[in-house]
N, C-alpha and C. Protein backbone atom coordinates (compact mmCIF):
# COMPACT_ATOMS: atom_id res chain seq x y z
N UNK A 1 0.84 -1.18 0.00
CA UNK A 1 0.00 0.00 0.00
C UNK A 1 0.88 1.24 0.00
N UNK A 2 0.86 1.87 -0.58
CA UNK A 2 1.68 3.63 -1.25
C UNK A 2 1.10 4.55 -0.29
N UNK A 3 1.92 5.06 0.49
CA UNK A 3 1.57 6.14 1.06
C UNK A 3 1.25 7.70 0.31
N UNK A 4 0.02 8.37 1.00
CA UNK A 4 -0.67 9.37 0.30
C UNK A 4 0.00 10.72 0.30
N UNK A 5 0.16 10.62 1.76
CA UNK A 5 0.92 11.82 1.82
C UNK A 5 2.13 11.92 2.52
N UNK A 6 3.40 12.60 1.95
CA UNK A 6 4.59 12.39 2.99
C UNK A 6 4.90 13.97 3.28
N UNK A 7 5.91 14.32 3.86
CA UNK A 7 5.93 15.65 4.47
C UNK A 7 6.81 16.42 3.44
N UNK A 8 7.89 15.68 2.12
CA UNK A 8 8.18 16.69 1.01
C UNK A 8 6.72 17.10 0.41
N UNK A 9 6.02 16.11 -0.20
CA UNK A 9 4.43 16.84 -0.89
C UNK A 9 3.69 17.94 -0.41
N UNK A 10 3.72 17.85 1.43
CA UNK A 10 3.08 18.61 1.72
C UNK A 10 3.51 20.43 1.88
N UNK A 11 4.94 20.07 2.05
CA UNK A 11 5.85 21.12 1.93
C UNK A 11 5.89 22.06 0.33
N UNK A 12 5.94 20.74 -0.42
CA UNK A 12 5.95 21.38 -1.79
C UNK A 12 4.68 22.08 -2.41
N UNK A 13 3.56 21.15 -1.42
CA UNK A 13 2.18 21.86 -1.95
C UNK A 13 1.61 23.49 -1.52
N UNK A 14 3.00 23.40 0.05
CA UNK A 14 2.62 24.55 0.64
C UNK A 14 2.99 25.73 0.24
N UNK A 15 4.35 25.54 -0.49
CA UNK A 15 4.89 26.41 -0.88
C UNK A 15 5.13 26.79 -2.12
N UNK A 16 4.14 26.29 -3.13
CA UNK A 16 3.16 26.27 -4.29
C UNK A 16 1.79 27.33 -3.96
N UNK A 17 1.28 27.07 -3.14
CA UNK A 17 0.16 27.75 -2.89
C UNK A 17 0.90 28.92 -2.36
N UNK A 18 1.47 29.16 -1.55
CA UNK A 18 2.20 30.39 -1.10
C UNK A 18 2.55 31.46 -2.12
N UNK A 19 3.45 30.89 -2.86
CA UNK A 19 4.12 31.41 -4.55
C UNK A 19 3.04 32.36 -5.36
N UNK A 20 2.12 31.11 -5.35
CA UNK A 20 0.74 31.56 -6.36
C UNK A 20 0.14 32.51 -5.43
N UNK A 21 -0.40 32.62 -4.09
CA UNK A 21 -1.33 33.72 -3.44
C UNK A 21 -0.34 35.22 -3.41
N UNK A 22 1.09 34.89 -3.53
CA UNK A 22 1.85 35.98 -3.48
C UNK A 22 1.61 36.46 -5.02
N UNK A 23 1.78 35.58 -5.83
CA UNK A 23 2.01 36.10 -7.11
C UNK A 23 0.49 37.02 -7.15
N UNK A 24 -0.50 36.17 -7.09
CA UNK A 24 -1.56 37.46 -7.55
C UNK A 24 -1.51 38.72 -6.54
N UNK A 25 -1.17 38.59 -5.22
CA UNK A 25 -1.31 39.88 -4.50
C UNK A 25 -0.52 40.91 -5.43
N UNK A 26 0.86 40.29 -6.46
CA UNK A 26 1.90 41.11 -6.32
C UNK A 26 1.50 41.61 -8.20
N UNK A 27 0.28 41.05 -8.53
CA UNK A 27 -0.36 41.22 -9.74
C UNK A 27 -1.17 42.72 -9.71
N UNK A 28 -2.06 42.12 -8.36
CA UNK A 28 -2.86 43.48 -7.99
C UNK A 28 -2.60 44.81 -7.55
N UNK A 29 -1.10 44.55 -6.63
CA UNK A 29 -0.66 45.93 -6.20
C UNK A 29 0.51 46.64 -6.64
N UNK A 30 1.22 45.88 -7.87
CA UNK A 30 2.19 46.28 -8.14
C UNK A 30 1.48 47.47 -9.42
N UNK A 31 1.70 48.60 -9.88
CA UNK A 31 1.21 49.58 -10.37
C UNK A 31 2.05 49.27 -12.27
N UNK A 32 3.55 48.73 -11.58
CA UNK A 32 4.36 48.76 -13.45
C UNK A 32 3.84 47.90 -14.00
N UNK A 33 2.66 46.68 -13.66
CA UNK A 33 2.43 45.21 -14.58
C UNK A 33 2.07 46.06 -15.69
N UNK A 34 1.59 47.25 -15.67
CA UNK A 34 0.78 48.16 -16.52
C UNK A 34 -0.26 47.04 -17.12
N UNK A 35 -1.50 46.07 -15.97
CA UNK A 35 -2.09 45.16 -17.00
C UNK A 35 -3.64 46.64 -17.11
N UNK A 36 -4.48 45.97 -17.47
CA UNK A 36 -5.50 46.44 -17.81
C UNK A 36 -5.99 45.75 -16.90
N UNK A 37 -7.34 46.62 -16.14
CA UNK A 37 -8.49 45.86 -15.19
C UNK A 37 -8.89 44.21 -15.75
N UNK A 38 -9.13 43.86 -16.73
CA UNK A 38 -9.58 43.23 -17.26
C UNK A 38 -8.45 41.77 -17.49
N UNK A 39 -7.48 42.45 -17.84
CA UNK A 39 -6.22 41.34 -17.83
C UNK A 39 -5.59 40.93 -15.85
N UNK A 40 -5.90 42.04 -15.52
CA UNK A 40 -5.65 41.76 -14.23
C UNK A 40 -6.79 40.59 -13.64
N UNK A 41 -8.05 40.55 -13.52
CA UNK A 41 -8.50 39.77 -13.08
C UNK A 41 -8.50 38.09 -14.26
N UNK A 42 -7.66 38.23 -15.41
CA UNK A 42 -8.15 36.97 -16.17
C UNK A 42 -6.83 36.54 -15.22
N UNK A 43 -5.65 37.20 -14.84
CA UNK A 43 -4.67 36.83 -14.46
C UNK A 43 -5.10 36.11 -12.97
N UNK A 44 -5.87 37.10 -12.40
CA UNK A 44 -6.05 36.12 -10.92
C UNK A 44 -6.73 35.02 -11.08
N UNK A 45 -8.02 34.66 -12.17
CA UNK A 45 -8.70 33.33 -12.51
C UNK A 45 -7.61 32.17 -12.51
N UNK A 46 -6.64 32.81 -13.54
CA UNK A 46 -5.83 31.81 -13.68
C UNK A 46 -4.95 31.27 -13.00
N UNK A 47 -4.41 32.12 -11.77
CA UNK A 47 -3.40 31.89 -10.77
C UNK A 47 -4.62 31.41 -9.88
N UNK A 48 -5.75 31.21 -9.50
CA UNK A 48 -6.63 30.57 -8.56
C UNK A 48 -7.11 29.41 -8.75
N UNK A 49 -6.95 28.98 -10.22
CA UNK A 49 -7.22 27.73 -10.79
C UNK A 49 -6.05 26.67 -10.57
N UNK A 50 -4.91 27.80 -11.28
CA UNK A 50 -3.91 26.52 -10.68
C UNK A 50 -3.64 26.61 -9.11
N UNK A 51 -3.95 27.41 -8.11
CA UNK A 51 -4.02 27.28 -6.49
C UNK A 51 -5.12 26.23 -6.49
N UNK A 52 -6.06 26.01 -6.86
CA UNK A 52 -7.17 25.06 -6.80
C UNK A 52 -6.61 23.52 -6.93
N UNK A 53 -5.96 23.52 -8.06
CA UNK A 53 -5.77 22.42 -9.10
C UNK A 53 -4.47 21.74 -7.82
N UNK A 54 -3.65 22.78 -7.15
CA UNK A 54 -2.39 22.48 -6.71
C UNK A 54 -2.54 21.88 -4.92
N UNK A 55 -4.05 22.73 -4.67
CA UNK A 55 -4.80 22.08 -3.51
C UNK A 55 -5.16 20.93 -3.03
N UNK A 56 -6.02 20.47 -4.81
CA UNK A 56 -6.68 19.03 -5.00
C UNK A 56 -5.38 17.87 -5.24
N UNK A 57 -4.54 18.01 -5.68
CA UNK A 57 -3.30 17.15 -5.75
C UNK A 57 -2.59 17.31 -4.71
N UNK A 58 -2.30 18.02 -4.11
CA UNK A 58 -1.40 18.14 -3.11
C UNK A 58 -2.09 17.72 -1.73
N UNK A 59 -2.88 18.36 -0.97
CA UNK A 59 -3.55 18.15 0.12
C UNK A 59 -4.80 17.10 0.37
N UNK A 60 -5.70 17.58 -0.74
CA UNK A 60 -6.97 16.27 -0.85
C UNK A 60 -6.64 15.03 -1.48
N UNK A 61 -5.10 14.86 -2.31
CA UNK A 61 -4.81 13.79 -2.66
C UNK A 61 -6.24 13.20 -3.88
N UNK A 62 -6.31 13.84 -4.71
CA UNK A 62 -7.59 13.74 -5.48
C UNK A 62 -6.86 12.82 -6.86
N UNK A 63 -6.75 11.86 -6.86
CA UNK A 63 -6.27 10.99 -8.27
C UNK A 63 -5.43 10.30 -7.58
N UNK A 64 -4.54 10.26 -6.52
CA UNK A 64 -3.45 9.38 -5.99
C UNK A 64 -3.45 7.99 -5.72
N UNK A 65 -4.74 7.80 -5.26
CA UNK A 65 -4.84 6.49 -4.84
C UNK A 65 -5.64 5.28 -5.47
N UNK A 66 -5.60 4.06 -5.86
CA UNK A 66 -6.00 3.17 -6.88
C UNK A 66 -7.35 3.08 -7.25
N UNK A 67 -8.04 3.50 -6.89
CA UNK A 67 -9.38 3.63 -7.62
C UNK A 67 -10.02 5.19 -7.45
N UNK A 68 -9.90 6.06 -7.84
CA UNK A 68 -10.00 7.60 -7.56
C UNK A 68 -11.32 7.94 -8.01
N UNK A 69 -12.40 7.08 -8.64
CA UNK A 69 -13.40 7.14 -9.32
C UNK A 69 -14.16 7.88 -8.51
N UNK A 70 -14.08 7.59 -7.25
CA UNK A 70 -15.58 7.85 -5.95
C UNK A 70 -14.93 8.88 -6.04
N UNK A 71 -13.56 9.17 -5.23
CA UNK A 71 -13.15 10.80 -5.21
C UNK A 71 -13.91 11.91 -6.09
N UNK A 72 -13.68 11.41 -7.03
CA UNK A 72 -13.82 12.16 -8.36
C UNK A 72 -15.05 12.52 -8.57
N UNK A 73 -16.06 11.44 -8.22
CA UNK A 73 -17.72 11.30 -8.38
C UNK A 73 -17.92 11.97 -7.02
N UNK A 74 -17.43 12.02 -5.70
CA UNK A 74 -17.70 12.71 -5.03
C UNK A 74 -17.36 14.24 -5.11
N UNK A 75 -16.17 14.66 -5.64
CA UNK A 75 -16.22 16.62 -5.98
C UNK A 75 -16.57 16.86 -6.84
N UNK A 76 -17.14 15.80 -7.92
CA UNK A 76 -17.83 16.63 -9.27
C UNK A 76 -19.19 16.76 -8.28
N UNK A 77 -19.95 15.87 -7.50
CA UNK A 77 -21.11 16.12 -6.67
C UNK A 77 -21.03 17.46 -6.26
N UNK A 78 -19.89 18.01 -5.50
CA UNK A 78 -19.77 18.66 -4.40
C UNK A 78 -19.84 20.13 -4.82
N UNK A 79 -19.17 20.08 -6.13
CA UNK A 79 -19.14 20.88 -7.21
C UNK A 79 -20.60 21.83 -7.27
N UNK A 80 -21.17 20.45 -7.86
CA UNK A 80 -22.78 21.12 -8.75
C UNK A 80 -23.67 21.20 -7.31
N UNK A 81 -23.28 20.84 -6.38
CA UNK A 81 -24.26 21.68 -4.94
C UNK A 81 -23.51 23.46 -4.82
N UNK A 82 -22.19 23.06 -4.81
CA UNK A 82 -21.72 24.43 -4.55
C UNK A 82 -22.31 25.27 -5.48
N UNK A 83 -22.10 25.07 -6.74
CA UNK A 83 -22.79 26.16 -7.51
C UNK A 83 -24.41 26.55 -7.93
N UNK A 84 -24.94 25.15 -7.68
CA UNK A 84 -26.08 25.14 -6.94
C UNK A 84 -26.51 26.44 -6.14
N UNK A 85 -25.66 26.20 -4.96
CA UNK A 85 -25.84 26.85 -3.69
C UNK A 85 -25.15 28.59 -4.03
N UNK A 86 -24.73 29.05 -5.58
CA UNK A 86 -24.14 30.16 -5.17
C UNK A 86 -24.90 30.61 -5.90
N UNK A 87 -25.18 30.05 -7.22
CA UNK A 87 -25.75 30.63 -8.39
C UNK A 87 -27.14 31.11 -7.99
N UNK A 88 -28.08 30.31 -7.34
CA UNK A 88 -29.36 30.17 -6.31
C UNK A 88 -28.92 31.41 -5.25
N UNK A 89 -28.04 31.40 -4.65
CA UNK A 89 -27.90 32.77 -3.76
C UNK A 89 -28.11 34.08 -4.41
N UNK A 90 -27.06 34.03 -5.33
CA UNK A 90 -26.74 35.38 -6.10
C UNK A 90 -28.45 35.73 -6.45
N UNK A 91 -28.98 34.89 -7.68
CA UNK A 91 -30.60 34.79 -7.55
C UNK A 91 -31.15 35.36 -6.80
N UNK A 92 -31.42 34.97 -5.93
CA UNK A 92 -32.47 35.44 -4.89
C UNK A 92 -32.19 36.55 -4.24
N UNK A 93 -30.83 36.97 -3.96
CA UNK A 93 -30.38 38.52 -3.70
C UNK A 93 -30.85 39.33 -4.59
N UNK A 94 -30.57 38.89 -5.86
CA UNK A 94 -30.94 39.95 -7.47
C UNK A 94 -32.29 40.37 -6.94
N UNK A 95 -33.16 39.51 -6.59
CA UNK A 95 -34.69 39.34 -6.87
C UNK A 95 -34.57 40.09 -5.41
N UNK A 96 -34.12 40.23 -4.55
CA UNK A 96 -34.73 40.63 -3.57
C UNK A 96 -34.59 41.99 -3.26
N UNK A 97 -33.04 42.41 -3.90
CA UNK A 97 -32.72 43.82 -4.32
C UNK A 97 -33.67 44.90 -5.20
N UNK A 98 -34.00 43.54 -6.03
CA UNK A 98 -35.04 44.38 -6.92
C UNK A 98 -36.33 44.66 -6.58
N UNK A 99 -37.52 44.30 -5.61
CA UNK A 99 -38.04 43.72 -4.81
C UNK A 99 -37.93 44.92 -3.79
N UNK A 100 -37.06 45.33 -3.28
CA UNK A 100 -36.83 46.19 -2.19
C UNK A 100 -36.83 47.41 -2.69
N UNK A 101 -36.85 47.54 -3.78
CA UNK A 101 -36.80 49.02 -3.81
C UNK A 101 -37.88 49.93 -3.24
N UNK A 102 -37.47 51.55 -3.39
CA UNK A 102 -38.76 52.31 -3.02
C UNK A 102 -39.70 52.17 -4.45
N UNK A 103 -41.50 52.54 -4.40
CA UNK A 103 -41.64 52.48 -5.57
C UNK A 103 -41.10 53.69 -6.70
N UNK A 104 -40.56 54.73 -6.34
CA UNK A 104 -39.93 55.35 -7.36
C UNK A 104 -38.66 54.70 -8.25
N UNK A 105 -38.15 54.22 -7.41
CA UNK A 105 -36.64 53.36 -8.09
C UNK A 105 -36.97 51.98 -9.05
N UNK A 106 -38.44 51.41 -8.32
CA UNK A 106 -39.40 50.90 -8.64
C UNK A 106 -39.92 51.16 -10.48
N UNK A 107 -39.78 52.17 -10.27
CA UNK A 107 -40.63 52.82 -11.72
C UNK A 107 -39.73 53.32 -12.26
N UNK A 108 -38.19 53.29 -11.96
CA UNK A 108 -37.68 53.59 -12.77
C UNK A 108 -36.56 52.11 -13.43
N UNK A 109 -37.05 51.24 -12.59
CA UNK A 109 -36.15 49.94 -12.99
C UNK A 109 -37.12 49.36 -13.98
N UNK A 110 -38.64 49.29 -13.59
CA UNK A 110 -39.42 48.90 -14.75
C UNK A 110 -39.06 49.78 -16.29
N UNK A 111 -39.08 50.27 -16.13
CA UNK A 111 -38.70 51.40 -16.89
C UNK A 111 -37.60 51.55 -17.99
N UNK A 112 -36.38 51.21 -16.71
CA UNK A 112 -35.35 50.89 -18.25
C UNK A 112 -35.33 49.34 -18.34
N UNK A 113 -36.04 48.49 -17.61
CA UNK A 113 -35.77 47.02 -18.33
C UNK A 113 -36.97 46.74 -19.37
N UNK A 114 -38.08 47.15 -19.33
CA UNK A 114 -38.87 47.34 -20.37
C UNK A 114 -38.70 48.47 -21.91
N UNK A 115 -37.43 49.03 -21.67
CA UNK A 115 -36.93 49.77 -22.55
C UNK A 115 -38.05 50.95 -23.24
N UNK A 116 -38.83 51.39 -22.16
CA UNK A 116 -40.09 52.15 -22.77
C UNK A 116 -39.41 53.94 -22.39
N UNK A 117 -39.17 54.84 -22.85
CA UNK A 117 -39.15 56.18 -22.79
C UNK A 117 -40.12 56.84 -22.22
N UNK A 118 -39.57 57.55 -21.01
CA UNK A 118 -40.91 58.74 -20.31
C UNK A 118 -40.93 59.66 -20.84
């Protein structure tokens, strides 16, 4: 039986994730990247994906061990609740924001989403 985790992996995973959370801080506050708003955040997607990707291999041990199928069938599960659970949040805030208004803000949200001119 192969051991899952030893204390170089965990070291290496730590200081992987370290690298990467530095790198985007040093994305966001450094002023010469000269990126654009827009390149700046595709840059943090991408440095959070591989922090993600470097999480699931390194710490959750996600593919390591001889049958990884359940793993796998268990965070693709875990997955579609989470987004489930965010996409459904965001939702119901929208709706409730909108919902709350006074009725003047009211009549003026009908207003431009019905695209009608006063």
């Amino acid at each position: 039986m192969r051991q899952l985790g030893t204390r170089t992996k965990y070291v290496m995973g730590f200081l992987l994730s370290v690298l990467l959370t530095l790198g985007a801080y040093l994305v966001v506050v450094t002023p010469a990247a000269g990126l654009t708003r827009s390149w700046i955040v595709a840059v943090i997607l991408l440095l959070a994906t591989v922090q993600l990707a470097v999480q699931l291999y390194f710490f959750l041990h996600l593919g390591q061990e001889a049958k990884p199928r359940w793993n796998l069938l268990t965070f693709g599960f875990m997955a579609l609740v989470l987004g489930i659970l965010v996409l459904g949040s965001l939702w119901i805030m929208a709706n409730l924001n909108y919902h709350m208004q006074s009725p003047s803000q009211l009549d003026h949200s009908i207003i431009k989403d019905e695209g009608v001119q006063p």
